[in-house]
N, C-alpha and C. Protein backbone atom coordinates (compact mmCIF):
# COMPACT_ATOMS: atom_id res chain seq x y z
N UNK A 1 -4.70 11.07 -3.71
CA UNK A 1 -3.80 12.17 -3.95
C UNK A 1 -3.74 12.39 -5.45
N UNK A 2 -3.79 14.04 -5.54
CA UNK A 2 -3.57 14.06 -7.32
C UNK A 2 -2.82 15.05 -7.09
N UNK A 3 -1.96 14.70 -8.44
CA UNK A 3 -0.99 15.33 -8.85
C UNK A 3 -1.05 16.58 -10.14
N UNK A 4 -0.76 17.35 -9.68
CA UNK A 4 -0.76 18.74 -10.62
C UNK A 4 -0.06 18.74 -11.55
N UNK A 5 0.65 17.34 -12.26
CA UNK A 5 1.50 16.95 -13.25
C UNK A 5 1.37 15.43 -13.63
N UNK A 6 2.16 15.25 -14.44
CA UNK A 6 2.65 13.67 -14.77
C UNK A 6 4.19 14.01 -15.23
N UNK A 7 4.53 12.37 -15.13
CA UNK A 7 5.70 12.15 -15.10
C UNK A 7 6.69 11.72 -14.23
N UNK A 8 8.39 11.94 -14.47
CA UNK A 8 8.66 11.51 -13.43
C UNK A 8 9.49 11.80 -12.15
N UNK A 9 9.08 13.74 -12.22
CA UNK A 9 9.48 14.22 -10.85
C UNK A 9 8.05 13.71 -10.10
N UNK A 10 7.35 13.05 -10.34
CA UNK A 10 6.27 12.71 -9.16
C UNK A 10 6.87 11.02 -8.68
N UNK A 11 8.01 10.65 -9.05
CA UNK A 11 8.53 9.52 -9.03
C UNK A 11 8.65 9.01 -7.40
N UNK A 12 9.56 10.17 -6.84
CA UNK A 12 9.72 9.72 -5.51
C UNK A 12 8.58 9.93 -4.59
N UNK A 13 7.47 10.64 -4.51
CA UNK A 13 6.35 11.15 -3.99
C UNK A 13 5.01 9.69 -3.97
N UNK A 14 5.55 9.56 -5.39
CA UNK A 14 4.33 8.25 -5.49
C UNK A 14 4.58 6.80 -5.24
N UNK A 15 6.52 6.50 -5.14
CA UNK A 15 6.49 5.54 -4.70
C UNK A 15 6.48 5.44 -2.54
N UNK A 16 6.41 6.93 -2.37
CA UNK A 16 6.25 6.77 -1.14
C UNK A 16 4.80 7.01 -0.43
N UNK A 17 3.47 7.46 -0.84
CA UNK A 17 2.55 7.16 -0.87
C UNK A 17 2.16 5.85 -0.95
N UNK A 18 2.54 4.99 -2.25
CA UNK A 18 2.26 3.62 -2.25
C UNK A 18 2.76 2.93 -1.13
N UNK A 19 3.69 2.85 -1.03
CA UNK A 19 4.52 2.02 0.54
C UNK A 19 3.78 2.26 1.52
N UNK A 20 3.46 3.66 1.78
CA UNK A 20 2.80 3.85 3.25
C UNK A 20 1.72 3.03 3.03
N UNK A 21 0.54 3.38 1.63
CA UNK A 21 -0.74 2.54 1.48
C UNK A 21 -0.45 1.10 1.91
N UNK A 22 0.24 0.41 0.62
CA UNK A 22 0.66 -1.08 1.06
C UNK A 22 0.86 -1.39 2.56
N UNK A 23 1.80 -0.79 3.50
CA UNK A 23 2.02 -1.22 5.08
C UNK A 23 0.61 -0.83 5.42
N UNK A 24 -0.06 -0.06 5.25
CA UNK A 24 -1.43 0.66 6.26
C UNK A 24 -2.52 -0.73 5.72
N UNK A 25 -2.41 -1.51 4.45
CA UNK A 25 -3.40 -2.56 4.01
C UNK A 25 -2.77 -3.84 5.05
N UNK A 26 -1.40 -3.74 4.97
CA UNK A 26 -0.79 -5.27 5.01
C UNK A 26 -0.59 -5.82 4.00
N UNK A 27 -0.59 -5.34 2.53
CA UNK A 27 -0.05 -5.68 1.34
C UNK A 27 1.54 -6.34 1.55
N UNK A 28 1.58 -6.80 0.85
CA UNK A 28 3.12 -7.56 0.66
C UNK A 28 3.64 -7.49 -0.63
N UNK A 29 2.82 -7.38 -1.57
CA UNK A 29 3.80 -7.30 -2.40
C UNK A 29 3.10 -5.64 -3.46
N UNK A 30 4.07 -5.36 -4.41
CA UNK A 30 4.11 -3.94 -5.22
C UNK A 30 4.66 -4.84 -6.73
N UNK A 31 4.00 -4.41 -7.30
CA UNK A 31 4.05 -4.63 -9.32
C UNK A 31 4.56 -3.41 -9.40
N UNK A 32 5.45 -3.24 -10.19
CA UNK A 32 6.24 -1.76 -10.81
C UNK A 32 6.43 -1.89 -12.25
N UNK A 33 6.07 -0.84 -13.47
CA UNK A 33 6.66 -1.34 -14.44
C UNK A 33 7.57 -0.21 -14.24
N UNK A 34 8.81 -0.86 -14.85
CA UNK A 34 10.02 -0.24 -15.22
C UNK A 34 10.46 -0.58 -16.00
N UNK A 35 10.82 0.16 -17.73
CA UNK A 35 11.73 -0.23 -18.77
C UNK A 35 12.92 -0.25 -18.55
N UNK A 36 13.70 0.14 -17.85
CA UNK A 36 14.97 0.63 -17.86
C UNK A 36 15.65 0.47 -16.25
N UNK A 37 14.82 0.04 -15.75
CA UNK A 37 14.86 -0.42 -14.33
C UNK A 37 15.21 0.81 -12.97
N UNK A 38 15.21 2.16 -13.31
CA UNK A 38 15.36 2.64 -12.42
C UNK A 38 14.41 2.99 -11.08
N UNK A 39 13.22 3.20 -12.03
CA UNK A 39 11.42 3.00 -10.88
C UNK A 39 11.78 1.69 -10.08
N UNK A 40 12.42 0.92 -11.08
CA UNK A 40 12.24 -0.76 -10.02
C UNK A 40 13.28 -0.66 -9.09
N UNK A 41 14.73 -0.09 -9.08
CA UNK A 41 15.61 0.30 -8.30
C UNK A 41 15.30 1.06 -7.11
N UNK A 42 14.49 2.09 -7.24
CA UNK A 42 14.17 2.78 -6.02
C UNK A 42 12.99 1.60 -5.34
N UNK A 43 12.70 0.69 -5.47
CA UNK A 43 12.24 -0.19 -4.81
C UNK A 43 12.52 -1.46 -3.97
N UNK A 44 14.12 -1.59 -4.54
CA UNK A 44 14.21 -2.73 -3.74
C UNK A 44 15.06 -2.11 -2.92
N UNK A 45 14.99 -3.70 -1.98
CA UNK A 45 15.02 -3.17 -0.39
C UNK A 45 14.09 -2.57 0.56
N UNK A 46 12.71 -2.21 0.10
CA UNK A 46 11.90 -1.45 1.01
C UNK A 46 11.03 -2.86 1.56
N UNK A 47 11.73 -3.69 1.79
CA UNK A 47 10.86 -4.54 2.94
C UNK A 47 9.40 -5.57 2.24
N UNK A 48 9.37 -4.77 0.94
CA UNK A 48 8.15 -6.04 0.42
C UNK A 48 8.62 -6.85 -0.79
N UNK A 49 7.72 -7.55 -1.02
CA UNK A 49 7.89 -8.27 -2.66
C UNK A 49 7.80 -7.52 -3.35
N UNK A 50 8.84 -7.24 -4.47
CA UNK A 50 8.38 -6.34 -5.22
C UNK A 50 8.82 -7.10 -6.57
N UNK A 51 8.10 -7.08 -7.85
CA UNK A 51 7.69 -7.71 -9.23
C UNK A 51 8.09 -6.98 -10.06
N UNK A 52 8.53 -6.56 -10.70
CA UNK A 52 9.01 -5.37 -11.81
C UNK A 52 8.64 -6.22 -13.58
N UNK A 53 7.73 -5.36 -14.10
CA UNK A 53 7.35 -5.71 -15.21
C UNK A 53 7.90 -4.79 -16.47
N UNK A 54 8.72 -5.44 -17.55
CA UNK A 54 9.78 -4.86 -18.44
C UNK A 54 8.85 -4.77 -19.74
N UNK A 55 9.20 -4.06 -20.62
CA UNK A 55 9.01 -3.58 -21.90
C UNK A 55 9.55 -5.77 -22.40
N UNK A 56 8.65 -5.77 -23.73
CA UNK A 56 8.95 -7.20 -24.27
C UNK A 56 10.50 -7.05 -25.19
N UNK A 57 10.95 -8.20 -24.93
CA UNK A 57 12.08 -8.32 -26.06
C UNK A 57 11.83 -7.29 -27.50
N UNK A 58 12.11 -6.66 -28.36
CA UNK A 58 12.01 -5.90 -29.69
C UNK A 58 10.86 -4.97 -29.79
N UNK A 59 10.10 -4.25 -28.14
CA UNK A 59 9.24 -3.18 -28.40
C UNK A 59 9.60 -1.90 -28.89
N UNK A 60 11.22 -1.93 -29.08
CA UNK A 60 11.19 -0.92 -29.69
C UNK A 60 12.54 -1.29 -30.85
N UNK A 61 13.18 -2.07 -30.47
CA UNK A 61 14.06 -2.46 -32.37
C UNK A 61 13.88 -4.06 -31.59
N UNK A 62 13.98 -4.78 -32.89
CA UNK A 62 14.03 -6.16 -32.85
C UNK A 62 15.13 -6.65 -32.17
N UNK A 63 14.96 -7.80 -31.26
CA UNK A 63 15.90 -8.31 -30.45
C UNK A 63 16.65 -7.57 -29.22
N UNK A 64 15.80 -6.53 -28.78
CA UNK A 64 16.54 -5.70 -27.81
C UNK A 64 15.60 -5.33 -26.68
N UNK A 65 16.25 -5.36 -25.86
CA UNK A 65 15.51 -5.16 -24.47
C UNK A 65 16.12 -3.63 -24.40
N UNK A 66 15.21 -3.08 -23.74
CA UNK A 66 15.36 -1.71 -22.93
C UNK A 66 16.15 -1.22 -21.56
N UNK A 67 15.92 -2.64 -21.20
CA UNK A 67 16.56 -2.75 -19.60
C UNK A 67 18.12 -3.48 -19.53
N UNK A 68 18.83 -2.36 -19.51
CA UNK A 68 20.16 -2.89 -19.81
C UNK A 68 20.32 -4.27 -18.70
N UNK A 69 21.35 -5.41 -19.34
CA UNK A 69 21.39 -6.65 -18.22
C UNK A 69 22.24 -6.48 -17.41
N UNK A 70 23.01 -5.25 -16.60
CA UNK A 70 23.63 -5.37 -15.64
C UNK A 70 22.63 -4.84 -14.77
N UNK A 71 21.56 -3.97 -14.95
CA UNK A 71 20.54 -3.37 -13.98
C UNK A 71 19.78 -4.84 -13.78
N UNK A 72 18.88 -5.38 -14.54
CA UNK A 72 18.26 -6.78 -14.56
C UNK A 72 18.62 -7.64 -13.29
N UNK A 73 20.40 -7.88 -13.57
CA UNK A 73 20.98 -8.77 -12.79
C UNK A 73 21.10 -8.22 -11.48
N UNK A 74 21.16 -6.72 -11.07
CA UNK A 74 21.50 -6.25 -10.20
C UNK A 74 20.24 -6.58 -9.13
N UNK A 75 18.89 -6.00 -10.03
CA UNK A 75 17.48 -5.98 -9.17
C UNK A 75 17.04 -7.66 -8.87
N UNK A 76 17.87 -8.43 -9.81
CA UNK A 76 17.30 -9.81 -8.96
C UNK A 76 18.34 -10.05 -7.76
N UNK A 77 19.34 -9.57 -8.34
CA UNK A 77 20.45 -9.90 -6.64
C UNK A 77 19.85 -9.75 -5.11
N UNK A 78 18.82 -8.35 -5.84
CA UNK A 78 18.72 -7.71 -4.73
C UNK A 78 17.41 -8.55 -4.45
N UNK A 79 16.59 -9.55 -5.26
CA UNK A 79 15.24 -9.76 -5.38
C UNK A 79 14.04 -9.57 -5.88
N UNK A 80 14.38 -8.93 -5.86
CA UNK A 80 13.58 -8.25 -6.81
C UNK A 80 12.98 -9.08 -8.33
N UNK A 81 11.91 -9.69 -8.28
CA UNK A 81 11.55 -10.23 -9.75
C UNK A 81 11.50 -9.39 -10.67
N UNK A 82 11.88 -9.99 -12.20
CA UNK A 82 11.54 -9.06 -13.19
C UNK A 82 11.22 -9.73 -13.99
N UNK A 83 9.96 -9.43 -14.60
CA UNK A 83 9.05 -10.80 -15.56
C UNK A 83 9.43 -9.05 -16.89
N UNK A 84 9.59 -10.06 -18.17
CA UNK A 84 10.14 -9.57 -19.22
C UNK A 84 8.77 -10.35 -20.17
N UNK A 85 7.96 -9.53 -20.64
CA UNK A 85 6.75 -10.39 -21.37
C UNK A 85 6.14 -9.30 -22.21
N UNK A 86 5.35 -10.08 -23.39
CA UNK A 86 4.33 -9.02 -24.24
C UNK A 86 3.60 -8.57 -23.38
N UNK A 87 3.07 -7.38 -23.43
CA UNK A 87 2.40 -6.83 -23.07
C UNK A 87 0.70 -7.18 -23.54
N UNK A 88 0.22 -7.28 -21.62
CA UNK A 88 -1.50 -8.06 -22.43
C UNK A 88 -2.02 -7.09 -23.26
N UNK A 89 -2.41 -5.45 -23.64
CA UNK A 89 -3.37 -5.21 -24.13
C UNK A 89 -2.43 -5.02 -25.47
N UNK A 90 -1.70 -5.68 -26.01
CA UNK A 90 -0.55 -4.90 -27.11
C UNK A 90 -0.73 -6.79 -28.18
N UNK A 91 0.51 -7.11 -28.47
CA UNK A 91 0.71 -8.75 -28.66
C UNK A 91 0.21 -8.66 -30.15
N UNK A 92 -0.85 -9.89 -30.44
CA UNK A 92 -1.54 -10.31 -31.89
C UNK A 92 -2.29 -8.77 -32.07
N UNK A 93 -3.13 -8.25 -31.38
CA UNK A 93 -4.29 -7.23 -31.60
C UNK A 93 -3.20 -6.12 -31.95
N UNK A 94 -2.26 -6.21 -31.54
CA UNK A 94 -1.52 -4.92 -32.04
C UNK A 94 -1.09 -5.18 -33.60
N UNK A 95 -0.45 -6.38 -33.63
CA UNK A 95 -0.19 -6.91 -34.84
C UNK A 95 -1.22 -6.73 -35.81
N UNK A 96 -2.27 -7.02 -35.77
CA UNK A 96 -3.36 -6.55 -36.91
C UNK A 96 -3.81 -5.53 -36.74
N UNK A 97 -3.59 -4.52 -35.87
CA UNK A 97 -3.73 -2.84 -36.26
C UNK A 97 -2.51 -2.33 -37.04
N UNK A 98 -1.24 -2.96 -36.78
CA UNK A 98 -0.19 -2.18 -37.31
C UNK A 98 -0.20 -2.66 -39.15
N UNK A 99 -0.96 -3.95 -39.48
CA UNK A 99 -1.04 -4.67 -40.91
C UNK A 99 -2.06 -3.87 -41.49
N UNK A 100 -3.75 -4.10 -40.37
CA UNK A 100 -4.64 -3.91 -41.15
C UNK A 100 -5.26 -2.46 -40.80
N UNK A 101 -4.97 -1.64 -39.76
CA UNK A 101 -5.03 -0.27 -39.36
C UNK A 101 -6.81 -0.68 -38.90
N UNK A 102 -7.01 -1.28 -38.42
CA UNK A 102 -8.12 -1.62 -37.85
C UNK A 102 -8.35 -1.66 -36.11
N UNK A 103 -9.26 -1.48 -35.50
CA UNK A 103 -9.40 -1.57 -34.01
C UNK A 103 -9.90 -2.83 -33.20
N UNK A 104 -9.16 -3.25 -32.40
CA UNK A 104 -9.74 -4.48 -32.03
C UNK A 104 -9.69 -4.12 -30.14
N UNK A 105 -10.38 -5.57 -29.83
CA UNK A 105 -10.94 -5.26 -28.02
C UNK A 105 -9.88 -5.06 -27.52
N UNK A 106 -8.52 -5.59 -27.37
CA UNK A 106 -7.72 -4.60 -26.11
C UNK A 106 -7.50 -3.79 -26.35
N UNK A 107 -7.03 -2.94 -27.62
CA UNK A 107 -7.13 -1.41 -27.95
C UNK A 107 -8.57 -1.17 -27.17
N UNK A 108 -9.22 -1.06 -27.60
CA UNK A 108 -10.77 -0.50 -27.22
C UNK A 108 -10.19 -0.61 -25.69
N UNK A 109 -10.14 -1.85 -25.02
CA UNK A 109 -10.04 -1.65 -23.26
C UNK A 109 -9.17 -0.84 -22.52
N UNK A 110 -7.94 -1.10 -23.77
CA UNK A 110 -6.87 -0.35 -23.42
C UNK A 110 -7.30 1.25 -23.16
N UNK A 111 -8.00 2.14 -24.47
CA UNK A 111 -8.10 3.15 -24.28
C UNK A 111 -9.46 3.50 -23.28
N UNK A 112 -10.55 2.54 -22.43
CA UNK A 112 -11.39 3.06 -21.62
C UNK A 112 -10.44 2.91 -20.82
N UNK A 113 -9.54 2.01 -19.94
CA UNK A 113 -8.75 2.23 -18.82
C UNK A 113 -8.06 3.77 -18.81
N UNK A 114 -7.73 4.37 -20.65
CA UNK A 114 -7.23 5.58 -20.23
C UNK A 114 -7.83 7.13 -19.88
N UNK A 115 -9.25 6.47 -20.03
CA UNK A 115 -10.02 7.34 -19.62
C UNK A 115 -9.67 8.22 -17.84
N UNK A 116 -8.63 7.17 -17.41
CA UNK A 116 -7.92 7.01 -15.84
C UNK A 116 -7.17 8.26 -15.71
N UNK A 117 -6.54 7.92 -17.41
CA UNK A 117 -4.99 8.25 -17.17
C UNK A 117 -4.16 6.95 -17.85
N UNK A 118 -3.06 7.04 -18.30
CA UNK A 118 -2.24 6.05 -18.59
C UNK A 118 -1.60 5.34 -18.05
N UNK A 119 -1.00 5.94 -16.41
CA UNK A 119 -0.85 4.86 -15.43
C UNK A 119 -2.15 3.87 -15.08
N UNK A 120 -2.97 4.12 -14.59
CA UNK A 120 -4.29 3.78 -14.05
C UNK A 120 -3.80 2.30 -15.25
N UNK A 121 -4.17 2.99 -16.74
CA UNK A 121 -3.89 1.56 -17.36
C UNK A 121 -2.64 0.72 -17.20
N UNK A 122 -1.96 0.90 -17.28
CA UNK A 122 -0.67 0.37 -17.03
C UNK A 122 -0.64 -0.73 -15.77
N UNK A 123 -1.37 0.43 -14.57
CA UNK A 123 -0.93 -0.48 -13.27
C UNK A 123 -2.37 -1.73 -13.98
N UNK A 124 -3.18 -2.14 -14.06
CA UNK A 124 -3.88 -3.09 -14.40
C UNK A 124 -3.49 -3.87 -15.39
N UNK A 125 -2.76 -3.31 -16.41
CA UNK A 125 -2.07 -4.14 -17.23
C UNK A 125 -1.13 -5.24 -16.55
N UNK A 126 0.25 -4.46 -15.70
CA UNK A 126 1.19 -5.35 -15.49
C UNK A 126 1.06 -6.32 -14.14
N UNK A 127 -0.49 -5.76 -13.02
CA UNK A 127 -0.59 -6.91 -12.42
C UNK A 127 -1.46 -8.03 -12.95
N UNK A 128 -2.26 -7.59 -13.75
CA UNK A 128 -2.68 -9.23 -14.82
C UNK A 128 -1.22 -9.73 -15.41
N UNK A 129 -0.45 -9.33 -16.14
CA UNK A 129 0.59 -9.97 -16.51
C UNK A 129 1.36 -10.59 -15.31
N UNK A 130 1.44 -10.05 -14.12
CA UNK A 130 1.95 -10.74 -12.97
C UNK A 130 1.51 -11.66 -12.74
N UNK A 131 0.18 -11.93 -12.48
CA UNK A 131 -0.67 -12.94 -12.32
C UNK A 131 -0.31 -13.83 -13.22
N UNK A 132 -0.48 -13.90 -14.40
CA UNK A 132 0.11 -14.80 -15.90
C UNK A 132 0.95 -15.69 -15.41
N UNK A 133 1.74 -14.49 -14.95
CA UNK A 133 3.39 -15.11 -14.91
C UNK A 133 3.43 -16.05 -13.78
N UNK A 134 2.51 -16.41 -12.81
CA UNK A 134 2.82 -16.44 -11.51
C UNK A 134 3.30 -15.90 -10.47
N UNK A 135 3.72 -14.83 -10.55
CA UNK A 135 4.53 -14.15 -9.83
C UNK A 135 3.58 -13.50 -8.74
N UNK A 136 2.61 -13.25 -8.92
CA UNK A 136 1.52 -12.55 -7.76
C UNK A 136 0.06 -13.32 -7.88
N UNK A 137 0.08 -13.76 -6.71
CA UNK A 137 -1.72 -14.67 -6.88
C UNK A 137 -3.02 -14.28 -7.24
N UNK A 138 -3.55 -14.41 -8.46
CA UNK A 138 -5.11 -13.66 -9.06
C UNK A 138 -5.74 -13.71 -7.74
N UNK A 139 -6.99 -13.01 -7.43
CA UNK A 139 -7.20 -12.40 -6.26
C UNK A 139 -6.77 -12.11 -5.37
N UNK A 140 -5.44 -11.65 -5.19
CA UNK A 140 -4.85 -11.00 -4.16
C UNK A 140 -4.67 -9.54 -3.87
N UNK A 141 -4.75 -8.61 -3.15
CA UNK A 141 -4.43 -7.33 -3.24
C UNK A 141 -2.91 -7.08 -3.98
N UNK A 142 -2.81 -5.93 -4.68
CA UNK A 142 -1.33 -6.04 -4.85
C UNK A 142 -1.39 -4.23 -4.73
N UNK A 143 0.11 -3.53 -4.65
CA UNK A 143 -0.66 -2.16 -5.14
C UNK A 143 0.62 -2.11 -6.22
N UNK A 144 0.13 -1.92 -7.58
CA UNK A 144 0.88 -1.27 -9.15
C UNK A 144 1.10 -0.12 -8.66
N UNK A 145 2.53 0.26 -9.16
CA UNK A 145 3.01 1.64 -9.91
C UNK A 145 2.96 1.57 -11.38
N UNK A 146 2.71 2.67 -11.50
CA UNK A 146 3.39 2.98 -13.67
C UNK A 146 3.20 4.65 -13.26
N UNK A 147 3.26 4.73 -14.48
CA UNK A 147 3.19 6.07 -14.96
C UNK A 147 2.84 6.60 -16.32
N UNK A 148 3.22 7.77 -16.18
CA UNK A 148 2.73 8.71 -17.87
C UNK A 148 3.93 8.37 -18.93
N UNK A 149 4.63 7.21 -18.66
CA UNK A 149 6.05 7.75 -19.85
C UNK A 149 6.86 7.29 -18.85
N UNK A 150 8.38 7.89 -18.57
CA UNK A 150 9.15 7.64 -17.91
C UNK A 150 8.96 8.40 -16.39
N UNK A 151 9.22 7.21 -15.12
CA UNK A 151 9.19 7.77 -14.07
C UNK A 151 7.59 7.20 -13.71
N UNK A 152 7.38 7.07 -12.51
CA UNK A 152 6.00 7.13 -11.93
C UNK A 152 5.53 8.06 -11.30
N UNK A 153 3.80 7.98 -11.58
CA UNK A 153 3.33 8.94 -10.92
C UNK A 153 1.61 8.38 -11.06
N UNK A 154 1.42 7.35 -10.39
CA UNK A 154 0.10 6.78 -10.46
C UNK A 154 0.39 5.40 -9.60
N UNK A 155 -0.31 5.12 -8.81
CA UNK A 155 -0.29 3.96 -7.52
C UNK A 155 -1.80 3.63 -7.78
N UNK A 156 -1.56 2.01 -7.44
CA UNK A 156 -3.42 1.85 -7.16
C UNK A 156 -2.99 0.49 -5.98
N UNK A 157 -4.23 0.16 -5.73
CA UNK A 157 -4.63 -0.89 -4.72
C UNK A 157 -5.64 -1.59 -5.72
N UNK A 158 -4.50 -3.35 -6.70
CA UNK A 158 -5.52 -4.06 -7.27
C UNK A 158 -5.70 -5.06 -7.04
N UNK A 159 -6.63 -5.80 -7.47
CA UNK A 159 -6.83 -7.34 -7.14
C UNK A 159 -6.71 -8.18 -8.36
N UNK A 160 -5.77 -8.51 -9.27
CA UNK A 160 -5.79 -8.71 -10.47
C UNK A 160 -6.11 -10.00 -11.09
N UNK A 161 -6.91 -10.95 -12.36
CA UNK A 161 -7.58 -12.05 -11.99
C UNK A 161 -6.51 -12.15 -13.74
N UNK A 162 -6.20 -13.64 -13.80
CA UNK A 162 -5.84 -14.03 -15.10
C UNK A 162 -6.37 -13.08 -16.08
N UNK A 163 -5.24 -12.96 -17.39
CA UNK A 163 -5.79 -12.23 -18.44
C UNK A 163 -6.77 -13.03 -18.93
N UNK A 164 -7.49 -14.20 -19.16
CA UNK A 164 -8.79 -15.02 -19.63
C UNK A 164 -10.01 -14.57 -18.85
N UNK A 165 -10.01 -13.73 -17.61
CA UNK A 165 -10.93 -13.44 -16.48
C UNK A 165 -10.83 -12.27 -16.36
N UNK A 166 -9.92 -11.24 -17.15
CA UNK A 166 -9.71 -9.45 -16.92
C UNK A 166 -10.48 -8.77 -16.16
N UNK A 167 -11.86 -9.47 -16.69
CA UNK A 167 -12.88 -8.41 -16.10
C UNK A 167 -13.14 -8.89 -14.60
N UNK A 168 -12.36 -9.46 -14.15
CA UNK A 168 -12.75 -10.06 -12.74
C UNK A 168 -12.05 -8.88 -11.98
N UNK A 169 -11.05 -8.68 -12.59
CA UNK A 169 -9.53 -7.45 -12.35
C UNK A 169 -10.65 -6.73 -10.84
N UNK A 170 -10.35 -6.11 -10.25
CA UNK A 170 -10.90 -4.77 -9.54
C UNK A 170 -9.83 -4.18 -8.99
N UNK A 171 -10.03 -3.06 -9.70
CA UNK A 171 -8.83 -1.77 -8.72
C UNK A 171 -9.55 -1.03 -7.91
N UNK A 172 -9.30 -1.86 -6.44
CA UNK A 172 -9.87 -1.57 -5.50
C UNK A 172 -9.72 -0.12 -5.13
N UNK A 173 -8.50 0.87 -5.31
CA UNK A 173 -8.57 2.36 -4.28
C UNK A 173 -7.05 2.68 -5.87
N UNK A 174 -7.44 4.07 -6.25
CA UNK A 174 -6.56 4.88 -6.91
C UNK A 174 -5.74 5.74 -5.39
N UNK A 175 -4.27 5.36 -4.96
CA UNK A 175 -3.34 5.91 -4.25
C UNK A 175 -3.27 7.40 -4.90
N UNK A 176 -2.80 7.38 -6.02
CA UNK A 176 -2.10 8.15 -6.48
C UNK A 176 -2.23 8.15 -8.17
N UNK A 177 -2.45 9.82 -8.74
CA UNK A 177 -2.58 9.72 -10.35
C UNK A 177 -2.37 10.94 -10.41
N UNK A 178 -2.24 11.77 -11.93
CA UNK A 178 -1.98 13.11 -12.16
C UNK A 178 -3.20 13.16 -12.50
N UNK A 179 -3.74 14.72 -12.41
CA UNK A 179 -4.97 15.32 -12.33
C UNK A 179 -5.18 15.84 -13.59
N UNK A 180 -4.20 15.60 -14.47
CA UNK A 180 -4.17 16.66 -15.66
C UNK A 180 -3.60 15.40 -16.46
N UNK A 181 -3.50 15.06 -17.82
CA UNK A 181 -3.14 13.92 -18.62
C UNK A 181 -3.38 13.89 -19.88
């Protein structure tokens, strides 16, 4: 399915595409990133595992999370995991682009994944970081949400392998992406 937009009136459309995909595989569990936890909100409760991957401590001022901690606390009540981590293609390599204005390999990977689209990258980003974390088993199906910015609007079906093994990654089936980006 493509979308004649991005963003995040495709929010409710793409997390219900994904669900149907996931039940029609037998998937069990869904990776979501959500900064602010509302993508991850419209998720719990729908019957699977669901992982929610956050913006890192100071990505955008030092010492501050994005995801206020009464939402946090709310989505684990409900179960909902929420792994709070650097981001794999961002971290040291970002650090010496922002010093030395130079390009290094996860930039470079980062921007062929966006050859996708920016969800497309995203959802591969945060189920390797799932994997990291433990939270979802390297070769397992999983299906990622992300999106363009705020809101989702891109689903995949991946199999995600440690960030030391990336390229093992396979995103087996694109659900859902905007056609335009």
């Amino acid at each position: 399915m493509y979308w004649n937009g991005k963003g995040p009136e495709f929010t409710e459309a793409t997390i219900e595409k994904a669900l149907a995909r996931a039940r029609e595989l037998g998937i069990g569990r869904i990776v979501v990133a959500s900064s602010r936890g509302e993508t991850a909100t419209k998720l719990a409760g729908c019957g699977l595992e669901v992982v929610c991957v956050t913006y890192q401590y100071g990505f955008t001022e030092p010492g501050k999370n994005m995801m206020p901690g009464e939402i946090r606390e709310r989505l684990q009540n409900e179960g909902v995991k929420v792994l709070t981590t650097t981001h794999l293609m961002a971290g040291l390599n970002r650090a010496l682009r922002f010093k030395f204005q130079g390009v290094f390999p996860s930039e470079i990977i980062a921007y062929t994944l966006r050859i996708l689209g920016q969800g497309v990258k995203v959802c591969a980003e945060i189920a390797v970081m799932a994997a990291d974390a433990g939270l979802t088993p390297p070769g397992e199906d999983v299906v990622a949400i992300a999106g363009s910015g705020r809101g989702a609007d891109t689903a995949v079906v991946i199999s995600p392998a440690h960030s030391q093994y990336f390229f093992d990654t396979k995103i087996r089936e694109i659900i859902c992406k905007p056609r335009e980006f």
